[in-house]
Protein backbone atom coordinates (compact mmCIF):
# COMPACT_ATOMS: atom_id res chain seq x y z
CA UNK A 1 -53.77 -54.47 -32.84
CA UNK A 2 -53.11 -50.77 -32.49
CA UNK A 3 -49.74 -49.60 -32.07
CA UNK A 4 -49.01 -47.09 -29.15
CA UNK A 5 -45.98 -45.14 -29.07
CA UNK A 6 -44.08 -45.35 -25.68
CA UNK A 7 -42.69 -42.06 -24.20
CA UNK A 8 -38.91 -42.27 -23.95
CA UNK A 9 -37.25 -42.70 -21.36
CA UNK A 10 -34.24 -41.45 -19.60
CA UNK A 11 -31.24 -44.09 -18.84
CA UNK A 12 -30.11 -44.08 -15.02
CA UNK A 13 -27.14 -42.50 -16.19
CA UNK A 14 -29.08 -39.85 -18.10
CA UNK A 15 -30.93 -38.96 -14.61
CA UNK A 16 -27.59 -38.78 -12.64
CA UNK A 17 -26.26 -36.46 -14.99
CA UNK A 18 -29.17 -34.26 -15.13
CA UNK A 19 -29.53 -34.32 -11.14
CA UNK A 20 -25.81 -33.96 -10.83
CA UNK A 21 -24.22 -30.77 -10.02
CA UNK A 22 -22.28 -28.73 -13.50
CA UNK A 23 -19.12 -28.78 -13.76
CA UNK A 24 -16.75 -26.37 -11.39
CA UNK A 25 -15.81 -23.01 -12.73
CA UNK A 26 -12.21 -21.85 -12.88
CA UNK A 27 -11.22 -19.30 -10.98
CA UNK A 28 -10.83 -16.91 -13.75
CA UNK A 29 -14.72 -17.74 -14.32
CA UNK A 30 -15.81 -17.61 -10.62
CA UNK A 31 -13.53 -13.83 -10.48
CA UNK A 32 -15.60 -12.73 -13.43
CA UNK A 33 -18.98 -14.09 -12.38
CA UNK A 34 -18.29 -12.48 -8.64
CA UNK A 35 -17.40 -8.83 -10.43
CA UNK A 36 -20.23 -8.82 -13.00
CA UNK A 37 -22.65 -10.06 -10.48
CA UNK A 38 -21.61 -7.07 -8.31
CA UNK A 39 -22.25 -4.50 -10.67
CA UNK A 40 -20.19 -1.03 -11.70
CA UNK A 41 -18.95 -0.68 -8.20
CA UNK A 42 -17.00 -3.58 -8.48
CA UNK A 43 -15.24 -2.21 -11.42
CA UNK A 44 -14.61 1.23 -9.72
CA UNK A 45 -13.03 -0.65 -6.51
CA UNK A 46 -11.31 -2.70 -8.70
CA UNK A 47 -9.63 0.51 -10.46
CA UNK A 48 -9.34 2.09 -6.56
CA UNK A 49 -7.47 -1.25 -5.60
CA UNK A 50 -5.37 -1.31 -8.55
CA UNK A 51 -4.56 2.44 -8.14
CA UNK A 52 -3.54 1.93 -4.22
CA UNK A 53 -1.59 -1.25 -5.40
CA UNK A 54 0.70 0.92 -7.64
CA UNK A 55 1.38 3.66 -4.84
CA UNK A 56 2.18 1.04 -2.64
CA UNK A 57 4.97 -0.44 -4.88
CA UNK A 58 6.94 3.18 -5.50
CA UNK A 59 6.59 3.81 -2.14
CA UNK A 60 7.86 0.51 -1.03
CA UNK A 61 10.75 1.35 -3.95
CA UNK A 62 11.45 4.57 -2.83
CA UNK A 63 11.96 4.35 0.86
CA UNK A 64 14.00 0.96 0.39
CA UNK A 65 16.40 3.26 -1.84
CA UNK A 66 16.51 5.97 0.60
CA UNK A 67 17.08 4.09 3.56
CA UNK A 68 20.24 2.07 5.03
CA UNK A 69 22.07 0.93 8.07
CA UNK A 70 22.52 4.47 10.17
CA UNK A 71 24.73 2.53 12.86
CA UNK A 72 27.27 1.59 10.34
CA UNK A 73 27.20 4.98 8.74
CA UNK A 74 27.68 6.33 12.04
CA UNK A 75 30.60 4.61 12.90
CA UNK A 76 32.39 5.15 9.77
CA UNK A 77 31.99 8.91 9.79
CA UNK A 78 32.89 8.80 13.96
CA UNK A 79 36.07 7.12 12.83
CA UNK A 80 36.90 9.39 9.91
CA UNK A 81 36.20 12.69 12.17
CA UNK A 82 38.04 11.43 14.67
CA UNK A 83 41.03 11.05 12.91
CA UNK A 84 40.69 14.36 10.98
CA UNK A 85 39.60 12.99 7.50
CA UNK A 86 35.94 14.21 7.32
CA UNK A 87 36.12 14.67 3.69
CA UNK A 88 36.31 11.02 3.07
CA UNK A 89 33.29 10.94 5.40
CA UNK A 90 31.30 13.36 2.80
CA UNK A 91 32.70 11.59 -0.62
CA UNK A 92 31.42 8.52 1.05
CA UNK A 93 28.08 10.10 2.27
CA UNK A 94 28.02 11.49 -1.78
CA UNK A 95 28.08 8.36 -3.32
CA UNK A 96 25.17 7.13 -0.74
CA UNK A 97 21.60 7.69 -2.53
CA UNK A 98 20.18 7.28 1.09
CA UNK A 99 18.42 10.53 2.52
CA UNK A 100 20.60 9.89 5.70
CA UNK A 101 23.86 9.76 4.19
CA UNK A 102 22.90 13.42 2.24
CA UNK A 103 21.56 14.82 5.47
CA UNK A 104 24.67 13.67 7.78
CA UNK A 105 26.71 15.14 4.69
CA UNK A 106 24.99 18.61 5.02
CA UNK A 107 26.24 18.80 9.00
CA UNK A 108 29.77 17.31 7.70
CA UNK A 109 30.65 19.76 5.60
CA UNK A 110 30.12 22.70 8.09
CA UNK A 111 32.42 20.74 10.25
CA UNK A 112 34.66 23.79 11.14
CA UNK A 113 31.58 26.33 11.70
CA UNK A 114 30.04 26.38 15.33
CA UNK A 115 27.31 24.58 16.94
CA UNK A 116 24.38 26.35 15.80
CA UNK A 117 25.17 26.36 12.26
CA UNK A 118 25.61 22.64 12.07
CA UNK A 119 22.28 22.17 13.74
CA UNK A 120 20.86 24.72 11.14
CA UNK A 121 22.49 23.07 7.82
CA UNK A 122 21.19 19.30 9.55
CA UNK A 123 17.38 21.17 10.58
CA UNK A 124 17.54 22.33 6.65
CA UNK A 125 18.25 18.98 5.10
CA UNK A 126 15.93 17.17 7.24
CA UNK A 127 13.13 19.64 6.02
CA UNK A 128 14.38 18.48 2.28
CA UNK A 129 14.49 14.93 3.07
CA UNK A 130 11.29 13.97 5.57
CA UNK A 131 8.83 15.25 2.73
CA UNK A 132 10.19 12.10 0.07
CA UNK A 133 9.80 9.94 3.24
CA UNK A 134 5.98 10.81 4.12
CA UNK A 135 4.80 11.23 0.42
CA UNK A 136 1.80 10.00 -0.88
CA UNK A 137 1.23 7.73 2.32
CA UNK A 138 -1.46 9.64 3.06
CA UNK A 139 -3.17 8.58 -0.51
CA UNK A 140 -3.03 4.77 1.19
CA UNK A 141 -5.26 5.68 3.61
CA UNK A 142 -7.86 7.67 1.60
CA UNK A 143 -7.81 4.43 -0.89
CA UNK A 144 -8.60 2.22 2.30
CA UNK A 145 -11.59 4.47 3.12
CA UNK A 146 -13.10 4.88 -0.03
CA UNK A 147 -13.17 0.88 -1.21
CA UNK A 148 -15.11 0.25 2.26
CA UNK A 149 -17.45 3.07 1.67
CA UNK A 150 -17.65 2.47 -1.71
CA UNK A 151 -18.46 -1.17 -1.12
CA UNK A 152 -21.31 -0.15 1.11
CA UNK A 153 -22.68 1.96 -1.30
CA UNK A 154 -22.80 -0.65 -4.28
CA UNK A 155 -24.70 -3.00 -1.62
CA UNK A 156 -26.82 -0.65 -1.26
CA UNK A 157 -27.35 0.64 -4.31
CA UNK A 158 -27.78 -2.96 -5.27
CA UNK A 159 -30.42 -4.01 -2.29
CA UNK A 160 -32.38 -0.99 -4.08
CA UNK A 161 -32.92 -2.26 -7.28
CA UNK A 162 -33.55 -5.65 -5.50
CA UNK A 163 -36.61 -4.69 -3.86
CA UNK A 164 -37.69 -3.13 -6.64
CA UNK A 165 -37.20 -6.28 -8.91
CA UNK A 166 -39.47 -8.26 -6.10
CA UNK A 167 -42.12 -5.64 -6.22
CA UNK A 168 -43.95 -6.77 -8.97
CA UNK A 169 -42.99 -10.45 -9.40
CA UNK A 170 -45.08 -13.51 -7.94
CA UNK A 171 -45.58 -14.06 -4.75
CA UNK A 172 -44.36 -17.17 -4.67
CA UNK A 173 -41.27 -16.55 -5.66
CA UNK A 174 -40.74 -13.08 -4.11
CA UNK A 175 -38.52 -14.75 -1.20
CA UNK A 176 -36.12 -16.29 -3.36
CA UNK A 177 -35.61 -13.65 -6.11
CA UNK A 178 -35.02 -11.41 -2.59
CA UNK A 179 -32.21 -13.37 -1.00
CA UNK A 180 -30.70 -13.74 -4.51
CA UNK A 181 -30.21 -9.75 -5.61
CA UNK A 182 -29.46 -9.19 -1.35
CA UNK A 183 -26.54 -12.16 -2.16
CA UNK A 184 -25.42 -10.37 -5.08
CA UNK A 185 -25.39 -6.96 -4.11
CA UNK A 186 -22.99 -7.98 -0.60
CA UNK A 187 -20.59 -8.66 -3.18
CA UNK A 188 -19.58 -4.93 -3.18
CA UNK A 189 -19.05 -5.09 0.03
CA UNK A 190 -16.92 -8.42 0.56
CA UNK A 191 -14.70 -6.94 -2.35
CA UNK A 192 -14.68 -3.62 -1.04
CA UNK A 193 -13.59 -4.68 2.30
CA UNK A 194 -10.85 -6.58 0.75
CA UNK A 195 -9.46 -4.23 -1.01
CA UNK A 196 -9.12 -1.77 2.07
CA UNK A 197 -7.53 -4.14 3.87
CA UNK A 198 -5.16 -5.57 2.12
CA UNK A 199 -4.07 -1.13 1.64
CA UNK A 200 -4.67 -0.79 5.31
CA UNK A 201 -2.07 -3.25 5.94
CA UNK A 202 0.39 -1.99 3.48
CA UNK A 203 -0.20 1.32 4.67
CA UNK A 204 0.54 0.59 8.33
CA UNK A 205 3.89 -1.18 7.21
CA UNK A 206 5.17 1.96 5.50
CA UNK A 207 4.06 4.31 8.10
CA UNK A 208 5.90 2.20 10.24
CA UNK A 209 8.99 2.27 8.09
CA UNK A 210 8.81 5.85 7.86
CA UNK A 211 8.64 6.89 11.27
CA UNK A 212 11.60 4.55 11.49
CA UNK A 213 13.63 6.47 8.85
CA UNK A 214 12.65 9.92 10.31
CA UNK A 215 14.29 8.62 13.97
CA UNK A 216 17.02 7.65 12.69
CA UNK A 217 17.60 11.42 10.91
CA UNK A 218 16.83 12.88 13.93
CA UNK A 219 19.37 10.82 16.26
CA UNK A 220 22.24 10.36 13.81
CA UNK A 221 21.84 14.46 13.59
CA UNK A 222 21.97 14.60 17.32
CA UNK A 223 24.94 12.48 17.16
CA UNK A 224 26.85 14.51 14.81
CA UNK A 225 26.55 17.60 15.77
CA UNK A 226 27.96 16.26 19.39
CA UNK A 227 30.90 14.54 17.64
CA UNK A 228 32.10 17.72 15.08
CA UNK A 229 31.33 19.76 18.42
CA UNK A 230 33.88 18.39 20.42
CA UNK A 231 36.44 17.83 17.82
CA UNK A 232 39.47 20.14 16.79
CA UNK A 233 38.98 22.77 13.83
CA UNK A 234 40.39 21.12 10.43
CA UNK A 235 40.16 22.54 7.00
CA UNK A 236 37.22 20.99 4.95
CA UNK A 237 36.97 20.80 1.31
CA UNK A 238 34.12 21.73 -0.27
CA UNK A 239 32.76 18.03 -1.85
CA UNK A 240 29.92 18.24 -4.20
């Protein structure tokens, strides 16, 4: 009797595994499958991101350092000019690092000079100080701008070499290759959008903060120069 060889065959549990989905990536994996899938454009919005991410933080820093209560400032110097000590009202106002407490200090110690000249020295300082509140806030929203354009034109750019890929290849499979590259190349725009937005919202909260600090140099200015205005003439000495 002739011996025929059988064809192996796979176990049930063989054909479960094989029809059974691979194991999940981690999201380190899926992060660096999403960016390589997208192409050099997702590196370049990456470095944009990055870049606006850094501004963000010194400028979150920086106008957390300059700023502080102006109410309670306020009422401290009222009270010190209004019982003729206003040069414990600029030692305190030197050891401040906020940009109100060296502005108010400016008007202080021209406390004995008229009107005008205490509105000049506070106009003066203000034109120092308003410039370290507004800087590089503007480079937020240029960042913002150029991760959603640039996001656009990676899609693009990647839609491009898409049809091109489907151009030559079988028929059959033209559709699928298609949506494939078109769902790869949106990638550079998902992660370009992100990145804008996530620096459009930072940029809106600083803005905000800024505008706050500037109102409150402008009033407290206002303020002083009406409370050294109608107080008497005392000598002042010259604080550093």
């Amino acid at each position: 009797m002739e011996n025929t060889k059988m064809e192996p065959t796979n176990s049930p549990q063989e054909k479960i595994e094989s029809i059974a989905p691979k194991q999940d990536l981690t999201i380190t994996q899926e992060m660096a499958r999403f960016m390589d899938e997208g192409g050099v454009f997702m590196w370049i919005i990456l470095f944009i991101w990055i870049t606006g991410c850094v501004v963000s933080l010194e400028r979150i820093k920086s106008l957390f350092k300059f700023d502080m209560d102006g109410t309670s400032l306020m009422s401290y110097i009222k009270k010190c000019v209004l019982t003729n000590e206003v040069n414990t009202a600029i030692q305190e106002c030197s050891t401040s690092k906020s940009l109100l407490a060296q502005v108010l200090r400016s008007g202080l110690k021209r406390a004995n000079q008229e009107k005008e000249q205490i509105k000049d020295a506070l106009e003066a300082s203000m034109l120092e100080a308003i410039p370290h509140i507004e800087k590089r806030l503007d480079y937020l929203a240029l960042i913002a701008n150029v991760s959603t354009l640039l996001g656009l034109l990676g899609t693009i750019y990647g839609l491009i070499q898409s049809f091109a890929a489907v151009a030559s290849a079988d028929p059959a499979s033209k559709a699928e290759l298609l949506a494939l590259g078109i769902s790869k190349a949106m990638n550079t725009t998902a992660f370009g959008l992100i990145s804008a937005i996530s620096i459009m919202v930072i940029h809106s909260l600083l803005t905000t903060k800024a505008e706050k600090m500037v109102a409150d140099l402008e009033h407290f200015s206002v303020k002083l120069v009406d409370l050294l205005s109608s107080r008497q003439p005392q000598k002042v000495k010259d604080v550093a």
